[in-house]
Protein backbone atom coordinates (compact mmCIF):
# COMPACT_ATOMS: atom_id res chain seq x y z
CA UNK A 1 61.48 9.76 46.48
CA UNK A 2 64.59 7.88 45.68
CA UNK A 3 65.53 4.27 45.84
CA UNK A 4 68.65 3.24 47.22
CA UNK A 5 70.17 3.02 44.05
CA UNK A 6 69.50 6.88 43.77
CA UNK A 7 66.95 6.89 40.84
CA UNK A 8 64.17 9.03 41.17
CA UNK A 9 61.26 6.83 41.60
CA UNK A 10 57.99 8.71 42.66
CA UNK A 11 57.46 12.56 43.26
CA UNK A 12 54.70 14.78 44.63
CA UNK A 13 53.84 18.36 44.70
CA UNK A 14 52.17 19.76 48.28
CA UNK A 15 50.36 22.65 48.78
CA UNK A 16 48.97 22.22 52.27
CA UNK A 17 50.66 22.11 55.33
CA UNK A 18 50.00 17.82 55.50
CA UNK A 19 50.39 14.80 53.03
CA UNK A 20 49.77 11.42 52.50
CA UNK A 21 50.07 8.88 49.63
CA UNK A 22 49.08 5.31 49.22
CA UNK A 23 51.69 2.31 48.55
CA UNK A 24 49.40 0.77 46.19
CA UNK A 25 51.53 1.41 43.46
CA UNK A 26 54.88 1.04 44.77
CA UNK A 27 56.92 -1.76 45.07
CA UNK A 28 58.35 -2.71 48.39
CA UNK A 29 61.66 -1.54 49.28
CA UNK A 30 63.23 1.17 51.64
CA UNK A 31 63.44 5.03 49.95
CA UNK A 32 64.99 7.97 50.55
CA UNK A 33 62.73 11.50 50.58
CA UNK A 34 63.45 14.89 50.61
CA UNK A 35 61.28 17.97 51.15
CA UNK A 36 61.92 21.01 49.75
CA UNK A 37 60.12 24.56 50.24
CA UNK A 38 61.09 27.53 47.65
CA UNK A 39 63.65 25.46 46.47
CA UNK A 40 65.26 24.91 49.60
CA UNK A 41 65.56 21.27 51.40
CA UNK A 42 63.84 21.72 54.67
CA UNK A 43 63.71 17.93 55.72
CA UNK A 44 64.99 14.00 54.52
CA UNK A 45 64.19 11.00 55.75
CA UNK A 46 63.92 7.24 54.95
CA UNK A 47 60.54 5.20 54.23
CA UNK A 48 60.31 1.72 54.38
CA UNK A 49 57.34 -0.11 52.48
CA UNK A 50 57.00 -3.99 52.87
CA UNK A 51 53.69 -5.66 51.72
């Protein structure tokens, strides 16, 4: 996950077809994600978080 800035700011490795993370630890803001599988990006997206 990216901030708009572009700095890397959180990521995750999946090994199951589903995911989920809590926002605990993150601080509000919109983000920019990307999924990759065998190195290839197979989705983006944006994420918003507010408290």
């Amino acid at each position: 996950m990216f901030n708009m800035q572009g700095n890397l700011v959180n990521s995750f490795e999946v090994n199951s077809g589903s995911f989920s993370f809590s926002k605990n630890n993150m601080n509000s803001g919109v983000f920019i994600y990307k999924v990759k599988k065998n190195g290839s990006i197979v989705g983006t997206g944006k994420l918003v978080i507010t408290d």
